[in-house]
N, C-alpha and C. Protein backbone atom coordinates (compact mmCIF):
# COMPACT_ATOMS: atom_id res chain seq x y z
N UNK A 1 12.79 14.82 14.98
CA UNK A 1 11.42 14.48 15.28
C UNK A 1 10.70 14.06 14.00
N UNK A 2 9.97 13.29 13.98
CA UNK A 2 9.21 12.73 13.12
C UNK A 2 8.16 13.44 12.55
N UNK A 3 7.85 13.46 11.43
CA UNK A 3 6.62 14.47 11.07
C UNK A 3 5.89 13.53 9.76
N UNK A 4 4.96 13.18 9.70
CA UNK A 4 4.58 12.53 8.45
C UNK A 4 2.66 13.58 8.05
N UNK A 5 3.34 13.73 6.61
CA UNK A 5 1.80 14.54 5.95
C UNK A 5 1.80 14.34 4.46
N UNK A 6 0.58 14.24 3.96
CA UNK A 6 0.29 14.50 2.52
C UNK A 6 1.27 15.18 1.87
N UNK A 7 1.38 14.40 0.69
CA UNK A 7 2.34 15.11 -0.53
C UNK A 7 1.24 15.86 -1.34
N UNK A 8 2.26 16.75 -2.32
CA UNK A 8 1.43 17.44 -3.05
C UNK A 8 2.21 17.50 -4.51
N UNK A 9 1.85 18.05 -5.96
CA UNK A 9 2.25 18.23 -6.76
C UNK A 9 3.88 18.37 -6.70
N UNK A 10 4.38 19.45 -5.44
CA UNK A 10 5.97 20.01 -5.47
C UNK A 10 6.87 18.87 -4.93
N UNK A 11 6.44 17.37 -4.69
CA UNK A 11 7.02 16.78 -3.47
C UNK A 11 7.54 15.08 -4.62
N UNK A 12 7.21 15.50 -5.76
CA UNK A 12 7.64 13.95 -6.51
C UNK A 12 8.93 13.71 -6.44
N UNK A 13 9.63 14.56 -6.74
CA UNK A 13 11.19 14.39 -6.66
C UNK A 13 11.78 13.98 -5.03
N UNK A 14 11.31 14.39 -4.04
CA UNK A 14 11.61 13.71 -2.97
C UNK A 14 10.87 12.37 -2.59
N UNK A 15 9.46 11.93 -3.42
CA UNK A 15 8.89 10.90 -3.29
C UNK A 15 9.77 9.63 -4.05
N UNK A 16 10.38 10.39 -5.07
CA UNK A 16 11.01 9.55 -5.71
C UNK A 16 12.56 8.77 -5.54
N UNK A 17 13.22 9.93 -4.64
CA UNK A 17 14.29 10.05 -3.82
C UNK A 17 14.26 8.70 -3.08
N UNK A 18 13.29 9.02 -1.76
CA UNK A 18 12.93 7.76 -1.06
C UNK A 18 12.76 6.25 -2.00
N UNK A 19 12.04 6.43 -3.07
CA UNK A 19 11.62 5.01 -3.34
C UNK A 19 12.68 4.44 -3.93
N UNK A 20 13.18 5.29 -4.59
CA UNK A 20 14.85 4.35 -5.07
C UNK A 20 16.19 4.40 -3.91
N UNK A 21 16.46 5.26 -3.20
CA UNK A 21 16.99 4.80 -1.62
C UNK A 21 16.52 3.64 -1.03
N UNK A 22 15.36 3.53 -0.93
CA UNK A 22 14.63 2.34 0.31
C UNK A 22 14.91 0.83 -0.64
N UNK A 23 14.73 0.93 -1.76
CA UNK A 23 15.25 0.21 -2.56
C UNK A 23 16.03 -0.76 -3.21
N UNK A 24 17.03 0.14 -3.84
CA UNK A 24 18.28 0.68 -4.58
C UNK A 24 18.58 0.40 -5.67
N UNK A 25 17.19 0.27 -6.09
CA UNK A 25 17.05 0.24 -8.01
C UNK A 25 15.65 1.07 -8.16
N UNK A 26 15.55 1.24 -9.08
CA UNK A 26 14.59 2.29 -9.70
C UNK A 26 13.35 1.71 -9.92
N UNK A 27 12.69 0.27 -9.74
CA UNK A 27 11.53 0.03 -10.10
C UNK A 27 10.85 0.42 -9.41
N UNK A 28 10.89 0.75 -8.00
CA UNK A 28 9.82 1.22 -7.19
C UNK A 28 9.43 2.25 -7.55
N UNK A 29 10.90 3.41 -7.59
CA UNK A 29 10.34 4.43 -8.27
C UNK A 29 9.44 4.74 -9.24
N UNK A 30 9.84 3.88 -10.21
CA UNK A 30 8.96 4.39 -11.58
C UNK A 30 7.30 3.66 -11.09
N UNK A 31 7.57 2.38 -10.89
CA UNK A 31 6.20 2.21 -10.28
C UNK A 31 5.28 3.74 -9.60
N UNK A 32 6.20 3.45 -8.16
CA UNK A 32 5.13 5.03 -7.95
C UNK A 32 4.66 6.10 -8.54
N UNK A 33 5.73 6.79 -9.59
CA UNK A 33 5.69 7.40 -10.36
C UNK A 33 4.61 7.03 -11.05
N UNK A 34 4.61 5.99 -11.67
CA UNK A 34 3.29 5.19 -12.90
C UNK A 34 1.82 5.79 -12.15
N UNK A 35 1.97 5.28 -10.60
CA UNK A 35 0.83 5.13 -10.00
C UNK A 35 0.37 6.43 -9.75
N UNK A 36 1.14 7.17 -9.15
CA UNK A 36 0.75 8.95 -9.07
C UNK A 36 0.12 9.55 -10.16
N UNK A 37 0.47 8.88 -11.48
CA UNK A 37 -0.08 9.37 -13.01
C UNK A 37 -0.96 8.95 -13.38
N UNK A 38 -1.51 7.83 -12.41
CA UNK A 38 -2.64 6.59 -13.08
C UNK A 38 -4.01 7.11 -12.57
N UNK A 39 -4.83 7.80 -13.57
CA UNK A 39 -6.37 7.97 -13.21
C UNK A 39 -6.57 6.83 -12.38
N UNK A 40 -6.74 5.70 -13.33
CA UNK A 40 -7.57 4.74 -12.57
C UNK A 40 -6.88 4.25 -10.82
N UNK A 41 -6.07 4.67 -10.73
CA UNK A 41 -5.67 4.71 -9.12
C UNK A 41 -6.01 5.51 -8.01
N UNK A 42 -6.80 6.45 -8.66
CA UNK A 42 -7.84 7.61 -8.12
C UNK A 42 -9.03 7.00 -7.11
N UNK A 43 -9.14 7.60 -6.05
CA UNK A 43 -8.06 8.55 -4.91
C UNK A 43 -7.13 7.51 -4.81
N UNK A 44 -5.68 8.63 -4.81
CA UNK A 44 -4.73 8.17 -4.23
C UNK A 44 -4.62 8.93 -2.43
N UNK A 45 -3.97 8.17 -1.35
CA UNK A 45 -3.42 8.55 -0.55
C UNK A 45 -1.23 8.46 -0.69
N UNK A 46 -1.09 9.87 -0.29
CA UNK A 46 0.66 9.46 -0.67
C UNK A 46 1.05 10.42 0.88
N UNK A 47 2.05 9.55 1.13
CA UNK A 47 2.17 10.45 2.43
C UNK A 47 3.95 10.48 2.92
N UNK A 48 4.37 11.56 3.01
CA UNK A 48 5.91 11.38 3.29
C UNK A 48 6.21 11.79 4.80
N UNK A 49 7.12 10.93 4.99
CA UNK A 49 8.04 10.87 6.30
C UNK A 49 8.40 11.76 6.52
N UNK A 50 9.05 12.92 7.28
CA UNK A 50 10.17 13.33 7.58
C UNK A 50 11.11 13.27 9.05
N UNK A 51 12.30 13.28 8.65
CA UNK A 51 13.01 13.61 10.29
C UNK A 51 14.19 14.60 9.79
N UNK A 52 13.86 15.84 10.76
CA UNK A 52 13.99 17.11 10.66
C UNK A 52 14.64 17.62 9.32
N UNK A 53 13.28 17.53 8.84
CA UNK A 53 13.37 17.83 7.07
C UNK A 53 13.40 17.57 6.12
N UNK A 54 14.22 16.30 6.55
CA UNK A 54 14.76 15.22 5.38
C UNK A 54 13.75 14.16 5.40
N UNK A 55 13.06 13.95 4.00
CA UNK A 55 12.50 13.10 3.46
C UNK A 55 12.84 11.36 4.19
N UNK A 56 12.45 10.55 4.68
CA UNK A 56 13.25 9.53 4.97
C UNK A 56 12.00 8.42 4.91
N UNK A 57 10.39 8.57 4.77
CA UNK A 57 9.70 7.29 4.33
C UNK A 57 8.68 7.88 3.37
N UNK A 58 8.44 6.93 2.67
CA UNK A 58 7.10 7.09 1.95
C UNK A 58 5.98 6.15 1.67
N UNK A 59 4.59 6.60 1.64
CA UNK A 59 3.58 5.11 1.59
C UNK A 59 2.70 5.57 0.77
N UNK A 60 2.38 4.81 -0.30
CA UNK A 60 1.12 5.24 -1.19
C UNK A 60 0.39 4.27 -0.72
N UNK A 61 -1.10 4.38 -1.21
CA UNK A 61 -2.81 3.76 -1.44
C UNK A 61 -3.21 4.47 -2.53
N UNK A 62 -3.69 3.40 -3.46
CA UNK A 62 -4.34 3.24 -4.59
C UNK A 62 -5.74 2.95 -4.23
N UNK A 63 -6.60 3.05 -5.57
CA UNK A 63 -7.86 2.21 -5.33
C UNK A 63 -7.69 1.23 -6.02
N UNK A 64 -8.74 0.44 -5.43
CA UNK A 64 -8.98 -1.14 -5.71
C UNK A 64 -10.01 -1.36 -5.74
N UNK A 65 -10.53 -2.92 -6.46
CA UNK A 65 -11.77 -2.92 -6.00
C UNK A 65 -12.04 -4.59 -5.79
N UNK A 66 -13.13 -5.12 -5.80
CA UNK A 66 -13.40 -6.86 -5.60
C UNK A 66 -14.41 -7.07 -6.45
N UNK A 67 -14.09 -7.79 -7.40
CA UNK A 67 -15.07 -8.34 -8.40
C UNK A 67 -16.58 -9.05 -7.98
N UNK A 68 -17.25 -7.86 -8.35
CA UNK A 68 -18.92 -8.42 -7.64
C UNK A 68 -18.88 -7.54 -6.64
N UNK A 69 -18.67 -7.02 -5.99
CA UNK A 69 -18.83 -6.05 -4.98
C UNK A 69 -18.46 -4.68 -5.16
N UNK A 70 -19.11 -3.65 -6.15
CA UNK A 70 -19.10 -2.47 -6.89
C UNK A 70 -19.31 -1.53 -5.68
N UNK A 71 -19.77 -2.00 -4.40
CA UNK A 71 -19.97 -1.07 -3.59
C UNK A 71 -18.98 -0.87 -2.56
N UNK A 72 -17.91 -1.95 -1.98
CA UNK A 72 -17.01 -1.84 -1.16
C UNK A 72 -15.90 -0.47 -1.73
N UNK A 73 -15.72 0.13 -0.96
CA UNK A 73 -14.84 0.90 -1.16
C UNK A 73 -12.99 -0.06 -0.66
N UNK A 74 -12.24 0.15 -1.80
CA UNK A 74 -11.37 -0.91 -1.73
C UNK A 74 -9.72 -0.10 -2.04
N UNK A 75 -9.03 -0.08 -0.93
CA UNK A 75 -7.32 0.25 -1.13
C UNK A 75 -6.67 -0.85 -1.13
N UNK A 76 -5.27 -0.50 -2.06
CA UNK A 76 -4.18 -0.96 -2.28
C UNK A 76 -3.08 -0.31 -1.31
N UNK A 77 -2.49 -0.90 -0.74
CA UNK A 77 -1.01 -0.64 0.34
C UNK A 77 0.33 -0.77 -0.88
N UNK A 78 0.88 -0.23 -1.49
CA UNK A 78 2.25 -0.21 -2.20
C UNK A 78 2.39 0.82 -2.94
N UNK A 79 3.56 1.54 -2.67
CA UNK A 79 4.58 0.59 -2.02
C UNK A 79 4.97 1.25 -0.56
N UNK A 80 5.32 0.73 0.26
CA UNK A 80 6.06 1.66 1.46
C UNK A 80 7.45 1.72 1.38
N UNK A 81 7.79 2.80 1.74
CA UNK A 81 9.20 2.70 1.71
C UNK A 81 10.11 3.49 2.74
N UNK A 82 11.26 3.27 3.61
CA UNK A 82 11.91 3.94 3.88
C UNK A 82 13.30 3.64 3.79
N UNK A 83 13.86 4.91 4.22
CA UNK A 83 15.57 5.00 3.62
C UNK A 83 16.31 4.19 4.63
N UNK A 84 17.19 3.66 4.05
CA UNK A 84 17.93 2.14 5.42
C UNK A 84 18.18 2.80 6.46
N UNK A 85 18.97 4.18 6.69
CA UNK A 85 19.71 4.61 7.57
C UNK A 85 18.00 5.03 8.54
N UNK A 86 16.94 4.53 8.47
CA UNK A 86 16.48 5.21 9.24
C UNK A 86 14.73 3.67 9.23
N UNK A 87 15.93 2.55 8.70
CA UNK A 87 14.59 1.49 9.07
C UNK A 87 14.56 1.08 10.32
N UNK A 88 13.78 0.48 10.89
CA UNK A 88 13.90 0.25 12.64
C UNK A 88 13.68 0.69 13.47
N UNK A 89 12.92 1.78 12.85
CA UNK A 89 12.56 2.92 13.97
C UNK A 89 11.33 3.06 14.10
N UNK A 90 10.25 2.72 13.34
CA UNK A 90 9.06 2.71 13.71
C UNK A 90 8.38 3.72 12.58
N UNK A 91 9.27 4.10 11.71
CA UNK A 91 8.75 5.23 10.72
C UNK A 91 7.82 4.44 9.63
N UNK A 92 8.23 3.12 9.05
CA UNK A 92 7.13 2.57 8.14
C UNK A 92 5.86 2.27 9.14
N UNK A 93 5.85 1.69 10.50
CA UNK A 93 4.65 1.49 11.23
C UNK A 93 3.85 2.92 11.07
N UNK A 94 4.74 4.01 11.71
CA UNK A 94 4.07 5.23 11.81
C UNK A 94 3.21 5.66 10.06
N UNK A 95 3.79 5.33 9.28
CA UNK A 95 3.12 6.00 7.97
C UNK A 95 2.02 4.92 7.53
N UNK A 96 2.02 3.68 7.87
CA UNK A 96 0.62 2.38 7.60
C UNK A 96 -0.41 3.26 8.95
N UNK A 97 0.02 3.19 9.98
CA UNK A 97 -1.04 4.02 10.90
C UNK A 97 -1.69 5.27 10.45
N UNK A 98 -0.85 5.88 9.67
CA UNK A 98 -1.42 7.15 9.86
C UNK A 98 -2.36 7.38 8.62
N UNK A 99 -1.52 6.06 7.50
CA UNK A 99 -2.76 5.82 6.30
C UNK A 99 -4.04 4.83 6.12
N UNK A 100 -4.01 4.08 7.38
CA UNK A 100 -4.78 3.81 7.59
C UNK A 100 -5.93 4.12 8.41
N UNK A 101 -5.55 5.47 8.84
CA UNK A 101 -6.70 6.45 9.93
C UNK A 101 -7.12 7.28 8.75
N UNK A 102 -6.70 7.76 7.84
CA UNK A 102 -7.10 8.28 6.92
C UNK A 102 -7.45 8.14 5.48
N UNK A 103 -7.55 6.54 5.47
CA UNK A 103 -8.07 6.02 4.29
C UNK A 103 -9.47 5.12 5.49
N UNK A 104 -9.06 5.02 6.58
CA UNK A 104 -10.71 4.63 7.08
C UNK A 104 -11.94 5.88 7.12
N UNK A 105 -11.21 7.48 7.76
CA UNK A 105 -12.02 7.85 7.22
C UNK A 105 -12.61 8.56 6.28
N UNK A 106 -12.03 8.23 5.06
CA UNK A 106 -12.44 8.89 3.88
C UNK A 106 -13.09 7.43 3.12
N UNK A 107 -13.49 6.64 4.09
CA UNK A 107 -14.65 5.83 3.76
C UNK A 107 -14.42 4.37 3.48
N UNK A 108 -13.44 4.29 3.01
CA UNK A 108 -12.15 2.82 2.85
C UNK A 108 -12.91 1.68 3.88
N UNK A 109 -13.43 0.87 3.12
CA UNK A 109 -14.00 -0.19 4.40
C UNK A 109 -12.51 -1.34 4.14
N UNK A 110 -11.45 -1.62 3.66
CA UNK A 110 -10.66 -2.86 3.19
C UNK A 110 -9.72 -2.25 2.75
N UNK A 111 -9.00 -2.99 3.09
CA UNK A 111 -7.04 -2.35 2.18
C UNK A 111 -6.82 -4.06 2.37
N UNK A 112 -5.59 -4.07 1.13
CA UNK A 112 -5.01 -5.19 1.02
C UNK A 112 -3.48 -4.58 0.28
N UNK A 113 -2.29 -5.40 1.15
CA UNK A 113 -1.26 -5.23 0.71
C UNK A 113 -0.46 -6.96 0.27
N UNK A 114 0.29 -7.06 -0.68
CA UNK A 114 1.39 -7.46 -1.13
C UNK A 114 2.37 -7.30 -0.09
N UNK A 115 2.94 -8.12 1.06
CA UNK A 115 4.39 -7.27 1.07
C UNK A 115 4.50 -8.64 2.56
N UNK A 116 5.91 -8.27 2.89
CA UNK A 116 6.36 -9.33 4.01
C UNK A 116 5.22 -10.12 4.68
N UNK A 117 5.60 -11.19 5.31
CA UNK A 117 4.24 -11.87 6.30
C UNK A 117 4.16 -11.23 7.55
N UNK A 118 6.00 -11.33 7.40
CA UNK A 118 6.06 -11.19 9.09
C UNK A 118 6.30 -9.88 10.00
N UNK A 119 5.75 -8.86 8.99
CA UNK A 119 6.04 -7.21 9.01
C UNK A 119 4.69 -6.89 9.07
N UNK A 120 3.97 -7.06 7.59
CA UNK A 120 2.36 -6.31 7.95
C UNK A 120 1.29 -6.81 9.09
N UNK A 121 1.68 -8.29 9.49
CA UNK A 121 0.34 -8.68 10.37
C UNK A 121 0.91 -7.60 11.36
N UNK A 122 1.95 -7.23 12.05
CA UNK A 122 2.39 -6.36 13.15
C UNK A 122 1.15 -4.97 13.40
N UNK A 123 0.79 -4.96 12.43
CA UNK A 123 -0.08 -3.49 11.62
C UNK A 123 -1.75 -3.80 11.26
N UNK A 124 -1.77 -5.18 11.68
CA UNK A 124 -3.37 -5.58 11.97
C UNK A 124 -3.69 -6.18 10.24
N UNK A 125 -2.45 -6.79 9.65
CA UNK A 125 -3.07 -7.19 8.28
C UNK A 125 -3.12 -9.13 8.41
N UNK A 126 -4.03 -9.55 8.10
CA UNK A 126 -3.98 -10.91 7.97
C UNK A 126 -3.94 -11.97 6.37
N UNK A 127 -3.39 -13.07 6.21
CA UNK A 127 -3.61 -13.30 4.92
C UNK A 127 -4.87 -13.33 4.48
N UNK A 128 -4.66 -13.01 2.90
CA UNK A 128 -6.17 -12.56 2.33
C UNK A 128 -6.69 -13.61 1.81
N UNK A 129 -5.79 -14.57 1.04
CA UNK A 129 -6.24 -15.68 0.33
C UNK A 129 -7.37 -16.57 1.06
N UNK A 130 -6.67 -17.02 2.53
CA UNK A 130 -7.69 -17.96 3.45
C UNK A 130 -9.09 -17.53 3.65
N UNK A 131 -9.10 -15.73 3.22
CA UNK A 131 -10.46 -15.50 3.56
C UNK A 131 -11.21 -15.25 2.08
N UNK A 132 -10.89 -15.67 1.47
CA UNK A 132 -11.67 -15.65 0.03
C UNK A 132 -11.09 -14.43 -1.10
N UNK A 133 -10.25 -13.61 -0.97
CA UNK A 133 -9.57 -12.66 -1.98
C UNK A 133 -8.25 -13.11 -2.72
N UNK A 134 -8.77 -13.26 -3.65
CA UNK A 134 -7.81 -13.53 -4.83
C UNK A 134 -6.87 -12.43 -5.21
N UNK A 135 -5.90 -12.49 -5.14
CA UNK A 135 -4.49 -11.06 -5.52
C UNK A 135 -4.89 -10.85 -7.06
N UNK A 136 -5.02 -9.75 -7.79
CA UNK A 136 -4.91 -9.54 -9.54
C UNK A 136 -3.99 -10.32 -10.09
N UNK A 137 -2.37 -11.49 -9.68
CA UNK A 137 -2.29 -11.82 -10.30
C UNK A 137 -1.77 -13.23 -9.61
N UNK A 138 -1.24 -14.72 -9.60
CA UNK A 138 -1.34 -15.89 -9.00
C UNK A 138 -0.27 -15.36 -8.12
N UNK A 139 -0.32 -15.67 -6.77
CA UNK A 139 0.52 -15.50 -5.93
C UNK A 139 1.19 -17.27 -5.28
N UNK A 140 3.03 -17.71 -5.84
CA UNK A 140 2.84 -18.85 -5.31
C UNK A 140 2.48 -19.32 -3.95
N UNK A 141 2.24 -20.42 -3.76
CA UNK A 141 1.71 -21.12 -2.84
C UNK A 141 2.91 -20.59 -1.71
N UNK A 142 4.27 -20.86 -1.86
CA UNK A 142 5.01 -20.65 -0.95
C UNK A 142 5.17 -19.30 -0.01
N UNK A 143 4.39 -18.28 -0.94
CA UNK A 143 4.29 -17.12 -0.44
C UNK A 143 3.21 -16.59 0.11
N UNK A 144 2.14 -17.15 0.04
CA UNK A 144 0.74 -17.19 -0.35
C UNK A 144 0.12 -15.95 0.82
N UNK A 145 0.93 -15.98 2.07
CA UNK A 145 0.24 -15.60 3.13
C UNK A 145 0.73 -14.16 3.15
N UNK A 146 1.86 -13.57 2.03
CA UNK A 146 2.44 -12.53 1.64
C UNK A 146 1.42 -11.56 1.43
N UNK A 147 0.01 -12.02 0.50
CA UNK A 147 -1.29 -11.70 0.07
C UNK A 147 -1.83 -11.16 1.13
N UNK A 148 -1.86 -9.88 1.76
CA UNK A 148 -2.75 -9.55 2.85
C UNK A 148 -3.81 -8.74 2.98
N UNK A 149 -4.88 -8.47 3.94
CA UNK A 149 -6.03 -7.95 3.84
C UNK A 149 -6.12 -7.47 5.51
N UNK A 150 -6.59 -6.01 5.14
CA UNK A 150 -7.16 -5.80 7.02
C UNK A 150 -8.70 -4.89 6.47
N UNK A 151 -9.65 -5.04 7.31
CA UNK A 151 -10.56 -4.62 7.20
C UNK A 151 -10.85 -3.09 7.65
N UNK A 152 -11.17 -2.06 7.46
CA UNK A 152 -11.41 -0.74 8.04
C UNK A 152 -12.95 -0.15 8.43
N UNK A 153 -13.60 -1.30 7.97
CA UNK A 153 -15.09 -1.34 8.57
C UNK A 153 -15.34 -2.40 8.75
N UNK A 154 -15.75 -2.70 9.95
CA UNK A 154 -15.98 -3.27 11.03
C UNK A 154 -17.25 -4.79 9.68
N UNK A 155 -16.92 -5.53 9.82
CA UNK A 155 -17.80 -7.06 9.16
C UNK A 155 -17.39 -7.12 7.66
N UNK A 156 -16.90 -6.46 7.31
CA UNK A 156 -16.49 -6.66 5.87
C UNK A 156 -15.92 -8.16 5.65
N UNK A 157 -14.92 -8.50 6.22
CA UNK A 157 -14.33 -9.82 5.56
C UNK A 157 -15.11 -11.09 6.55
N UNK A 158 -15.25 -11.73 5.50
CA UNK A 158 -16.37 -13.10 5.61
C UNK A 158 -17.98 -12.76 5.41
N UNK A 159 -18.09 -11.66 4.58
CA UNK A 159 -19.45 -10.91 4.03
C UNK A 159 -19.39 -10.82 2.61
N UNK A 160 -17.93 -10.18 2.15
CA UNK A 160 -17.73 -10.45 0.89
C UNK A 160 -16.36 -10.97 0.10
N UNK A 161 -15.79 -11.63 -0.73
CA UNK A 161 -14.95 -12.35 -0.85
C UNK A 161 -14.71 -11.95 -2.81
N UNK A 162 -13.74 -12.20 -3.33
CA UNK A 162 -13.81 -12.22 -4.71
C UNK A 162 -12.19 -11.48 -5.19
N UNK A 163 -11.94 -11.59 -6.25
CA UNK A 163 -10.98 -11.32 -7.20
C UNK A 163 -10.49 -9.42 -6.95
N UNK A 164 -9.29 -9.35 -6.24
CA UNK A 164 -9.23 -7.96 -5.81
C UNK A 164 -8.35 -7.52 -7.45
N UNK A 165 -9.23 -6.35 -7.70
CA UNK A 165 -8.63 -5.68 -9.13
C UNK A 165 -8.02 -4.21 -8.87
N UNK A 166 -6.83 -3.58 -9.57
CA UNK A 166 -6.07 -2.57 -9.01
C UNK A 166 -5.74 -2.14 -9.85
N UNK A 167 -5.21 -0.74 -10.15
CA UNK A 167 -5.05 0.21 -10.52
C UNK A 167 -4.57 -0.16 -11.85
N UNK A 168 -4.47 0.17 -12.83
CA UNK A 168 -3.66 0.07 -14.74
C UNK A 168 -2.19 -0.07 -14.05
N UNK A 169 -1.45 0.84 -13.88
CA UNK A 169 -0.26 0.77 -12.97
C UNK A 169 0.42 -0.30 -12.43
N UNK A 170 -0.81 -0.93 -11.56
CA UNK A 170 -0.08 -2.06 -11.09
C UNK A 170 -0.26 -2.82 -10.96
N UNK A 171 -1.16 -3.00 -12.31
CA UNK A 171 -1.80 -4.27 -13.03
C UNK A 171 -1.13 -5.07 -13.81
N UNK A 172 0.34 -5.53 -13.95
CA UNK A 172 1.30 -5.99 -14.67
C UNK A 172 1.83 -6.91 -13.52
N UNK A 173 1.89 -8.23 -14.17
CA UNK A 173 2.39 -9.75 -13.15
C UNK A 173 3.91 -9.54 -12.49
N UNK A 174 4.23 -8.59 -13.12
CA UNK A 174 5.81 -8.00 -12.28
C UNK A 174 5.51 -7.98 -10.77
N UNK A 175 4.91 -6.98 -10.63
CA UNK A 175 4.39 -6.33 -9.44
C UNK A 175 3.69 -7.30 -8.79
N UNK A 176 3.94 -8.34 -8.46
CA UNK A 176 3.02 -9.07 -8.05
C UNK A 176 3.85 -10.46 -7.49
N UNK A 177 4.84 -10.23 -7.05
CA UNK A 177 5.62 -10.91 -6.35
C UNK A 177 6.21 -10.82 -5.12
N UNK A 178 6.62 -11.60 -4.29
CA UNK A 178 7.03 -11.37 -2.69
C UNK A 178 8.14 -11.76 -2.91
């Protein structure tokens, strides 16, 4: 059975488990790792999977924000992750749902993720670029629609638009590819 809840201080080593499994190289890991350590990524949301016991997804949210708009409250989606033997099942949907009920209400009007086209719109994300948000670093053209944005309060996108800025962490042009 599926169980997904907040991590805490005792849970890095299985956070970390997952991100290099889902993987199968270590940058995710250390990324997350970076990001769990990064003030300026404050509040974080981190939330782990389980099926019966065993660690098997994980999803962080960072903060973010949009240049000129000091008041939007603004998340980052990366990275998600789950372990192969257990992709396909609905466990990454289940952990974007369940962080996105709980980054709406702890006030989150916008999240924007980096990541597949044809995976996050499934999850209510649309490209961000067409609606005026610029990624922190050039995203090519060929990928462009990779750049995504879903709103968590209701008129936000096409009210305000601008340059989305993110955490020290994962503020390096690495991270910033599809």
């Amino acid at each position: 059975m599926l169980y997904i809840r907040e991590t805490d201080d005792t849970d890095l080593e299985k956070i970390l488990f997952v991100e290099k499994e889902a993987f199968g190289i270590d940058k995710e890991a250390e990324l997350t790792r970076d990001i769990l350590a990064d003030p300026s990524a404050e509040p974080i949301l981190s939330l782990l999977a389980f099926v019966d016991e065993q660690p098997v997804g994980h999803i962080l949210f960072s903060k973010g924000q949009v240049l000129g708009n000091p008041e939007l409250s603004v998340s980052i989606l990366a990275p998600l992750a789950v372990l192969p033997n257990f992709q396909r099942q609905r466990i990454g949907g289940e952990l974007i749902k369940k962080g996105l009920q709980k980054r709406s209400a702890d006030g989150v009007d916008i999240m924007f993720v980096l990541g597949h086209p044809d995976y996050y719109p499934r999850h209510g994300f649309v490209p961000a670029g067409k609606l005026g948000f610029e990624a922190p670093f050039p995203i090519p053209e060929k990928v462009a629609d990779a750049w995504m944005v879903q709103e968590l309060r209701p008129n936000v996108i096409g009210s305000v638009s601008g340059k989305v800025i993110c955490c020290d962490a994962l503020n390096k042009p690495e991270h910033w590819h599809e």
